[in-house]
N, C-alpha and C. Protein backbone atom coordinates (compact mmCIF):
# COMPACT_ATOMS: atom_id res chain seq x y z
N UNK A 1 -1.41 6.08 -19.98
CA UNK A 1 -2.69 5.83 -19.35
C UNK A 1 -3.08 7.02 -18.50
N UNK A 2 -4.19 7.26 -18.71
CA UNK A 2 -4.70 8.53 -17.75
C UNK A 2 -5.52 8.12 -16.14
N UNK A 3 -5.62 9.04 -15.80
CA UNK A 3 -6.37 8.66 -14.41
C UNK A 3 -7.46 8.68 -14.07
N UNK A 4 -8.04 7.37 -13.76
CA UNK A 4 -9.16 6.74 -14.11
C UNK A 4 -9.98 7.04 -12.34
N UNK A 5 -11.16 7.37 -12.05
CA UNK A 5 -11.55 8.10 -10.80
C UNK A 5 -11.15 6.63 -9.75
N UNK A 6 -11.04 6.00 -10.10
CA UNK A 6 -10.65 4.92 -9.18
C UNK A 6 -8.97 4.54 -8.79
N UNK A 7 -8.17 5.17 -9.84
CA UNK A 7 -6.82 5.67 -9.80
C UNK A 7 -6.83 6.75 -8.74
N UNK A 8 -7.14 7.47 -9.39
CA UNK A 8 -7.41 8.53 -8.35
C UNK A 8 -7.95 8.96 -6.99
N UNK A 9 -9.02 7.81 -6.84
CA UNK A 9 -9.31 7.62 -4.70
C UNK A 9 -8.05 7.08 -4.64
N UNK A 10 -7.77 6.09 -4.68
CA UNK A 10 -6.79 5.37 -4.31
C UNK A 10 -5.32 6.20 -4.58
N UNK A 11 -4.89 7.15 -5.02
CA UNK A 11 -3.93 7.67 -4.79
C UNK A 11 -3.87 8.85 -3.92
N UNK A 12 -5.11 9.59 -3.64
CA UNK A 12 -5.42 10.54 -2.90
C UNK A 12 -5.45 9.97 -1.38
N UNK A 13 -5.77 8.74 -1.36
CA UNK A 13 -6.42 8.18 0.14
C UNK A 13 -4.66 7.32 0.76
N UNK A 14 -4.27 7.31 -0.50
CA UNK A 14 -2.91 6.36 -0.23
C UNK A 14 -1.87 7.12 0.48
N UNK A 15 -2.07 8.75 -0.16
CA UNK A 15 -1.27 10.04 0.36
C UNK A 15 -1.48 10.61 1.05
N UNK A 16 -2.78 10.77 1.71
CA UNK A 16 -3.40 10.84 2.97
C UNK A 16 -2.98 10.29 3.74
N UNK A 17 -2.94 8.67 3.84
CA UNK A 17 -3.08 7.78 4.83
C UNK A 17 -1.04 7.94 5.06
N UNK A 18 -0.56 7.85 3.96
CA UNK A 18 1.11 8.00 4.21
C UNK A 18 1.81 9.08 5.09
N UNK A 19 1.01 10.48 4.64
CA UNK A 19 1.13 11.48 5.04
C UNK A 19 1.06 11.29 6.81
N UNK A 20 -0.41 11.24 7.14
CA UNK A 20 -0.79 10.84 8.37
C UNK A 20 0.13 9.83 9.20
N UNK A 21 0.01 8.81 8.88
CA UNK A 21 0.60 7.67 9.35
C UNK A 21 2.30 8.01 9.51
N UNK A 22 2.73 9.03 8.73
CA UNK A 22 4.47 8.74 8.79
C UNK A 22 4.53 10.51 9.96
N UNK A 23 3.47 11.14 10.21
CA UNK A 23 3.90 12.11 11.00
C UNK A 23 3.23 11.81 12.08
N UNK A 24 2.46 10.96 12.27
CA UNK A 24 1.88 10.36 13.44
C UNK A 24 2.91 9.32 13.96
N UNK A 25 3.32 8.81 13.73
CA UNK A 25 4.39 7.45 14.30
C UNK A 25 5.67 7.67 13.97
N UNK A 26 6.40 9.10 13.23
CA UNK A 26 7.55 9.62 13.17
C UNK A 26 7.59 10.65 14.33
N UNK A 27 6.21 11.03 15.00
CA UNK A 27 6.28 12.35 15.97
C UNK A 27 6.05 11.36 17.16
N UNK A 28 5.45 10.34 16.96
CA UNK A 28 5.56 9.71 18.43
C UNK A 28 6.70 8.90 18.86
N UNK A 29 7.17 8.24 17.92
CA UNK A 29 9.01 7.80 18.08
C UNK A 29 9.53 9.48 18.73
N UNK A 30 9.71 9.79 18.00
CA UNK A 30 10.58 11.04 18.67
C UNK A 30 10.25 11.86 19.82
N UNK A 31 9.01 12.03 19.68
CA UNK A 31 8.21 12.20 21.34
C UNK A 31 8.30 11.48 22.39
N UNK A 32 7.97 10.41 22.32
CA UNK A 32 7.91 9.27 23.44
C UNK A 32 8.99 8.16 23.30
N UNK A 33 9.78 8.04 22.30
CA UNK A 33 11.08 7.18 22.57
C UNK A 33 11.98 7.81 21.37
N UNK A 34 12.38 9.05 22.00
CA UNK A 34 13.74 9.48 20.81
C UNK A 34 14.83 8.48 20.66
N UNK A 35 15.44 7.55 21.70
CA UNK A 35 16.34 7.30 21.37
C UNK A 35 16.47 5.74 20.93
N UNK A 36 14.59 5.61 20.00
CA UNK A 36 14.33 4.94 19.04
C UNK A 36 14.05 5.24 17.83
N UNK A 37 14.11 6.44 17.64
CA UNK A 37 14.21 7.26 16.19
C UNK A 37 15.40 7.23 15.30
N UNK A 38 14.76 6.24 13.88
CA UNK A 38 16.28 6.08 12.71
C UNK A 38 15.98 6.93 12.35
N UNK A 39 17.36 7.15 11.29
CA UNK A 39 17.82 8.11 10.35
C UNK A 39 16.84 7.76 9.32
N UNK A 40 16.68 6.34 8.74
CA UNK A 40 16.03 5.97 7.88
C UNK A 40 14.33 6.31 7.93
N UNK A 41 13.88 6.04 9.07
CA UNK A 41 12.37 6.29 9.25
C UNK A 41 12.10 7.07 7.79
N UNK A 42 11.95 8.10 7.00
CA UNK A 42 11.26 8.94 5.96
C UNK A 42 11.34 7.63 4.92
N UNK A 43 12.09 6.85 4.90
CA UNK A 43 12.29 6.03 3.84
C UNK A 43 10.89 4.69 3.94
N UNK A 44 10.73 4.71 4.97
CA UNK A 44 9.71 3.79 5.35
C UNK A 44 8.16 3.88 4.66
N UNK A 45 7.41 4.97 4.72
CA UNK A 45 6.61 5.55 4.35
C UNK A 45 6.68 5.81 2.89
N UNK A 46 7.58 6.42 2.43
CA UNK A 46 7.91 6.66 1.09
C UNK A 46 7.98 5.48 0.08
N UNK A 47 8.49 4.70 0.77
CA UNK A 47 8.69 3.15 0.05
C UNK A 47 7.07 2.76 -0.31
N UNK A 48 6.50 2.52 0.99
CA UNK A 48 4.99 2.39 0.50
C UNK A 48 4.50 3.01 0.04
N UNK A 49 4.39 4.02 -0.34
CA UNK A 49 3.58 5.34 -1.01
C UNK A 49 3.92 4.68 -2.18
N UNK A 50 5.52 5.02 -2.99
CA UNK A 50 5.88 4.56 -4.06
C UNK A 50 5.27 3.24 -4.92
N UNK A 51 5.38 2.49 -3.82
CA UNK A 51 4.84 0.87 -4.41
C UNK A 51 3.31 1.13 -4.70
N UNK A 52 2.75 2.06 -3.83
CA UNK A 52 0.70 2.45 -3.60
C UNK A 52 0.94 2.65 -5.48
N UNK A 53 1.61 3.41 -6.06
CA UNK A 53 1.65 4.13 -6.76
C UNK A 53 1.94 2.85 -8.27
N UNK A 54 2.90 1.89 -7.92
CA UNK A 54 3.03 1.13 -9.17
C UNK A 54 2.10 -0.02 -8.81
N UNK A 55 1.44 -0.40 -7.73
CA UNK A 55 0.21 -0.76 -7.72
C UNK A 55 -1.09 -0.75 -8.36
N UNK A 56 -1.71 0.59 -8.03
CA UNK A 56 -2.23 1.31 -8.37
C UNK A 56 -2.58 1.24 -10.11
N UNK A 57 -1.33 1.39 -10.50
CA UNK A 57 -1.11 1.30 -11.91
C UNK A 57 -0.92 -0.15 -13.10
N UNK A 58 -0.32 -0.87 -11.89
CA UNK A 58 -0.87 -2.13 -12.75
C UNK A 58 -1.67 -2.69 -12.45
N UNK A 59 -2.73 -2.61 -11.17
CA UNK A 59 -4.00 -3.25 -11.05
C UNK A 59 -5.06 -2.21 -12.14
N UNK A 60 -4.72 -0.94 -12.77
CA UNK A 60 -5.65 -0.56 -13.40
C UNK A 60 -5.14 -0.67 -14.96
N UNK A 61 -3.75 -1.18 -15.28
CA UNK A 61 -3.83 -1.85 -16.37
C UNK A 61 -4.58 -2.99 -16.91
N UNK A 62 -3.84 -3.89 -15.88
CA UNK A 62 -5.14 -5.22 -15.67
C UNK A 62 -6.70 -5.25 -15.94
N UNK A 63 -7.13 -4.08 -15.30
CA UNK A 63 -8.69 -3.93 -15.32
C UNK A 63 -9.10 -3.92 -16.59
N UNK A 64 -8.02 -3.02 -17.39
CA UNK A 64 -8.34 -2.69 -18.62
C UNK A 64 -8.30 -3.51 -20.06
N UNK A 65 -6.98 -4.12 -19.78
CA UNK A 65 -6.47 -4.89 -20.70
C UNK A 65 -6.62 -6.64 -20.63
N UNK A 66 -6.95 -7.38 -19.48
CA UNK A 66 -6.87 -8.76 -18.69
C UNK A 66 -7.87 -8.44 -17.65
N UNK A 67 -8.84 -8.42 -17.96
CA UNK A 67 -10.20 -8.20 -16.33
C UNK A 67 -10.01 -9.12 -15.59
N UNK A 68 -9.93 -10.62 -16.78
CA UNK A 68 -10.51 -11.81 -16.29
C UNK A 68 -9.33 -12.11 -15.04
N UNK A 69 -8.21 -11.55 -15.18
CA UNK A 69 -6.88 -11.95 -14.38
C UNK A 69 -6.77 -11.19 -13.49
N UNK A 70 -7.51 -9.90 -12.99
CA UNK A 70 -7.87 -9.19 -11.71
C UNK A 70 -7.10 -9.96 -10.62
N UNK A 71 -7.61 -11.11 -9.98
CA UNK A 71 -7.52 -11.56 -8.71
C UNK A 71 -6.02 -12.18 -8.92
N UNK A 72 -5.75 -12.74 -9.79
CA UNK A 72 -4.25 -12.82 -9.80
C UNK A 72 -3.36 -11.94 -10.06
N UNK A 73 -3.42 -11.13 -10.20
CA UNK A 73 -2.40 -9.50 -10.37
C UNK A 73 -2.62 -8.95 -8.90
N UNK A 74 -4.32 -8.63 -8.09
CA UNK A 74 -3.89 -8.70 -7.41
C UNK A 74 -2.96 -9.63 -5.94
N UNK A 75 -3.13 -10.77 -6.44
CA UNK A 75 -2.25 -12.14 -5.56
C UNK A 75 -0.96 -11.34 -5.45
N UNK A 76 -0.54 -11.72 -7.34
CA UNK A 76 1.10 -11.38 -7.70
C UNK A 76 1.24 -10.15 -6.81
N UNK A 77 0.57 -8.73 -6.90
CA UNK A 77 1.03 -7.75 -6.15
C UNK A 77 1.44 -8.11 -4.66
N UNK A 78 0.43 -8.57 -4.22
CA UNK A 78 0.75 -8.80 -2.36
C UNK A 78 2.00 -9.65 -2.61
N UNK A 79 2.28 -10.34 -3.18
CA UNK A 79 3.45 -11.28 -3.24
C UNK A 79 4.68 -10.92 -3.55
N UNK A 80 4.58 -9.76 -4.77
CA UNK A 80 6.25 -8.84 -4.94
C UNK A 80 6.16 -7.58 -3.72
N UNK A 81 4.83 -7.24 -3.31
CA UNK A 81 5.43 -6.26 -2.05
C UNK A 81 5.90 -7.31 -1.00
N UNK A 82 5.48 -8.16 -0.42
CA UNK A 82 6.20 -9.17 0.52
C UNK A 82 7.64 -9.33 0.28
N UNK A 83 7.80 -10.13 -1.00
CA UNK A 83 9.23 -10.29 -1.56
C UNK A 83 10.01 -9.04 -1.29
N UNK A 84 9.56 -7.72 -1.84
CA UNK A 84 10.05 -6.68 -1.88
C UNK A 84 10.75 -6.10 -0.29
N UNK A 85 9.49 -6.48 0.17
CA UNK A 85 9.91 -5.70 1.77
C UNK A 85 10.57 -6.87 2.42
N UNK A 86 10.72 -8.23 2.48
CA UNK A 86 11.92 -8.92 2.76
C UNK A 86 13.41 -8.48 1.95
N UNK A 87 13.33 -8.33 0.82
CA UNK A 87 14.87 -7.92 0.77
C UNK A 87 15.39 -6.53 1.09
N UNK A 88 14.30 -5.64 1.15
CA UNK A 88 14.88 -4.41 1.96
C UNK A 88 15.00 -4.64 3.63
N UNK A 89 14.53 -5.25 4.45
CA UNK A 89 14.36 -5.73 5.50
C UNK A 89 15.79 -6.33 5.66
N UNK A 90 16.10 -7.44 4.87
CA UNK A 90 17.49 -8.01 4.74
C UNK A 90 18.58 -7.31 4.77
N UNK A 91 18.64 -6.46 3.71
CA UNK A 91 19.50 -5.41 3.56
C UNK A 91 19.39 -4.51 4.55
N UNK A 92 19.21 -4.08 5.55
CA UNK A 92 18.51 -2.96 6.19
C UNK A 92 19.77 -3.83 7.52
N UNK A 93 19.01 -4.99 7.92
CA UNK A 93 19.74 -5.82 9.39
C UNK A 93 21.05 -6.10 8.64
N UNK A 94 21.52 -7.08 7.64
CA UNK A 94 22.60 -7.06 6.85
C UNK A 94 23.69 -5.84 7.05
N UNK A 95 23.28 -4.51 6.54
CA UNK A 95 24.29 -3.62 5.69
C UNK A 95 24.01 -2.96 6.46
N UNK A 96 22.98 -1.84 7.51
CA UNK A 96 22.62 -1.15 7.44
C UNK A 96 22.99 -0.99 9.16
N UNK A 97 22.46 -2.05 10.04
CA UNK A 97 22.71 -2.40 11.68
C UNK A 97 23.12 -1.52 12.10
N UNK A 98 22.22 -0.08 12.24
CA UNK A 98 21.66 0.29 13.17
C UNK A 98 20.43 0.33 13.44
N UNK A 99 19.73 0.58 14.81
CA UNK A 99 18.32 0.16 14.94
C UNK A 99 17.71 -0.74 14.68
N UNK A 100 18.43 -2.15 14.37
CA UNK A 100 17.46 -3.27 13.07
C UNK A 100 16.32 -3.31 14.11
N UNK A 101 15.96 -3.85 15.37
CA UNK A 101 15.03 -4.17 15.67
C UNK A 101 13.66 -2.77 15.34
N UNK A 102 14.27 -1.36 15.72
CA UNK A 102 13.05 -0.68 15.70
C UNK A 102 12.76 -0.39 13.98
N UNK A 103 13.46 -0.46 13.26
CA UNK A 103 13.43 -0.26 11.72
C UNK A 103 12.19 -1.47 11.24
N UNK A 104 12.69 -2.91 11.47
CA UNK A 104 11.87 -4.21 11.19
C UNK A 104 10.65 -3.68 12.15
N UNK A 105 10.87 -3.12 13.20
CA UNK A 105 8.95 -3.49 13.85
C UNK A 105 8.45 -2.19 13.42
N UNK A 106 9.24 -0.68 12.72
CA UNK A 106 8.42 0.01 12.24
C UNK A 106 8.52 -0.03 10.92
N UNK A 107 9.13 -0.68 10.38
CA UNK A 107 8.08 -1.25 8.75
C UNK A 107 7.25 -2.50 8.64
N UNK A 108 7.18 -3.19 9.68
CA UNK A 108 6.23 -4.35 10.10
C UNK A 108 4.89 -3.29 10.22
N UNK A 109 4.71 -2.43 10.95
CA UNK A 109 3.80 -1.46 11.56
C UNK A 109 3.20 -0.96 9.88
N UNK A 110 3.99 -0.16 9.61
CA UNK A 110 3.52 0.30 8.08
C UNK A 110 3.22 -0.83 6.90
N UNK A 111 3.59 -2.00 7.02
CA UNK A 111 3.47 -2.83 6.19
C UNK A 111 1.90 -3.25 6.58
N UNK A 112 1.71 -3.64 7.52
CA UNK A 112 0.11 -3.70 7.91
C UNK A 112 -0.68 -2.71 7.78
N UNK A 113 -0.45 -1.29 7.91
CA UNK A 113 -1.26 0.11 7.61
C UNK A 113 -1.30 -0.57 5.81
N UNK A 114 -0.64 -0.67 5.14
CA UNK A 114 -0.82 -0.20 3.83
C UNK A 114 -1.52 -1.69 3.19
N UNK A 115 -1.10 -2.74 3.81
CA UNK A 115 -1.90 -3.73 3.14
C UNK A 115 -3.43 -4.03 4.43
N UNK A 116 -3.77 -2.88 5.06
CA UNK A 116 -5.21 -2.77 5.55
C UNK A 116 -5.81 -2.16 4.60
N UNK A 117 -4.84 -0.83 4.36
CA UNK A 117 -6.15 0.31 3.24
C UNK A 117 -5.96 -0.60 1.47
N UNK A 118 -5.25 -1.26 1.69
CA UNK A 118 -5.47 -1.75 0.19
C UNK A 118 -6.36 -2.63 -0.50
N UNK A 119 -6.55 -3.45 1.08
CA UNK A 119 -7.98 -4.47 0.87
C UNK A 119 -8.86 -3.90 1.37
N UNK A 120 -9.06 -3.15 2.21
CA UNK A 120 -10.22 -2.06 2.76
C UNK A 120 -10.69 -1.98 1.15
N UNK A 121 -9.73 -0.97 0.75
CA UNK A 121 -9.91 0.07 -0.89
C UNK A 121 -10.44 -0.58 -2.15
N UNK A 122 -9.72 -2.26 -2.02
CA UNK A 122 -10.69 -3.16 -2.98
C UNK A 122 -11.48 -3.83 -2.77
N UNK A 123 -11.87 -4.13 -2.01
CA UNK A 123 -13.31 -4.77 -1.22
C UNK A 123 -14.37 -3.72 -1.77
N UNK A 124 -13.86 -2.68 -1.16
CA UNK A 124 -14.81 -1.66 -1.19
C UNK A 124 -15.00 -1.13 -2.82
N UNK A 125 -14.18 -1.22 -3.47
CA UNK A 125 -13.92 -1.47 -5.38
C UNK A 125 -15.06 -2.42 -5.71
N UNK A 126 -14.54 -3.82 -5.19
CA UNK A 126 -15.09 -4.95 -5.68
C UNK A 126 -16.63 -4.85 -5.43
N UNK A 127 -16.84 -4.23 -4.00
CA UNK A 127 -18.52 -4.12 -3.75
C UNK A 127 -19.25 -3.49 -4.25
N UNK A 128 -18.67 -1.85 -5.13
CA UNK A 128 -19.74 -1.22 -5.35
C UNK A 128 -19.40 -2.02 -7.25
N UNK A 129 -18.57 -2.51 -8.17
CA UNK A 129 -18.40 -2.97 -9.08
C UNK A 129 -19.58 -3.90 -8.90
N UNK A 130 -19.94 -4.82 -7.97
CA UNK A 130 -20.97 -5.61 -8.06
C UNK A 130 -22.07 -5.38 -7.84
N UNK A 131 -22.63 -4.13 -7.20
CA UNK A 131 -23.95 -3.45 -7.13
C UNK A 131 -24.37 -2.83 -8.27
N UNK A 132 -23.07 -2.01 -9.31
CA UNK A 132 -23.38 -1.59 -10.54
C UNK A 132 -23.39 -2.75 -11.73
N UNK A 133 -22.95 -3.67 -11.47
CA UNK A 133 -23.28 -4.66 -12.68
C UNK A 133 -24.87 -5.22 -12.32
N UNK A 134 -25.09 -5.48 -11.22
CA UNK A 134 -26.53 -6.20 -10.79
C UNK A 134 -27.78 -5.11 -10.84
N UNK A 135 -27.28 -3.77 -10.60
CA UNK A 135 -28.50 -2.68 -11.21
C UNK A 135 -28.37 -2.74 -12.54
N UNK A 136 -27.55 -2.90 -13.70
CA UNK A 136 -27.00 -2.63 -15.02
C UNK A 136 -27.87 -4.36 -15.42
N UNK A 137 -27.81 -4.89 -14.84
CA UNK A 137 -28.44 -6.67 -14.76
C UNK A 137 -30.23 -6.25 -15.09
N UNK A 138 -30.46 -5.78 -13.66
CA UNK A 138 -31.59 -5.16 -13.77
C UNK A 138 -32.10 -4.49 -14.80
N UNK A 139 -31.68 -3.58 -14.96
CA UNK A 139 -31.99 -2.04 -15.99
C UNK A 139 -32.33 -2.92 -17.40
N UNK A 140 -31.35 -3.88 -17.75
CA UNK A 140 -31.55 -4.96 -19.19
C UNK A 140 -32.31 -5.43 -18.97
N UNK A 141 -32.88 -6.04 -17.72
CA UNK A 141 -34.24 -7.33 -18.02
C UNK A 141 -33.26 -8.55 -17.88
């Protein structure tokens, strides 16, 4: 599958916003509370980026192949990143115990950054999709 301009905001804005967001709140942990800075922190950011990315890709399979099932692919998505980030979360306090508390409240933190720009990103999908079908409405008569 190639990259479709709507693949493409959304991966540009996703790497932006990751970029930003993980040197903005990786420089202020370490600035203003170093001796709340994990080892893990890079993994945090990256994780979401990654998932932006197989997101991304099966909501624009969907579009293509199953339109009509849009709103449930995107459901299922919010629902395996949830799932997803509970068992790394698990594993993390489980196996991992160090920092659990600042690790859980800074992927709590990023977990809300990334599922803001994602409904921001399809709202804003879904709105102009419905201005071009209702001019395209128009234009037919």
């Amino acid at each position: 599958m190639g990259f479709t301009l709507t693949k493409k905001r959304f991966l540009i804005w996703k790497t932006v916003m990751m970029v930003v967001a993980g040197l903005v709140v990786g420089g202020a942990i370490k600035l203003f509370w170093p001796e709340h800075y994990f080892a893990w922190f890079p993994f945090i950011p990256l994780y979401f980026y990654i998932f932006g990315w197989y997101y991304i890709f099966m909501f624009d399979y969907c579009r293509k192949y199953t339109p009509h099932k849009l709103l449930s692919v995107y459901m299922g998505m919010k629902f395996v990143k949830m799932v997803f980030s509970m068992i790394i979360l698990l594993f993390y306090v489980l196996h991992v115990k160090v920092h659990k508390e600042d690790f859980v409240l800074t992927f709590f933190l990023f977990y809300l950054f990334s599922m803001l720009y994602e409904s921001i990103f399809f709202f804003v999908f879904e709105s102009n999709l419905k201005i071009k079908l209702k001019d395209k409405k128009e234009k037919n008569g």
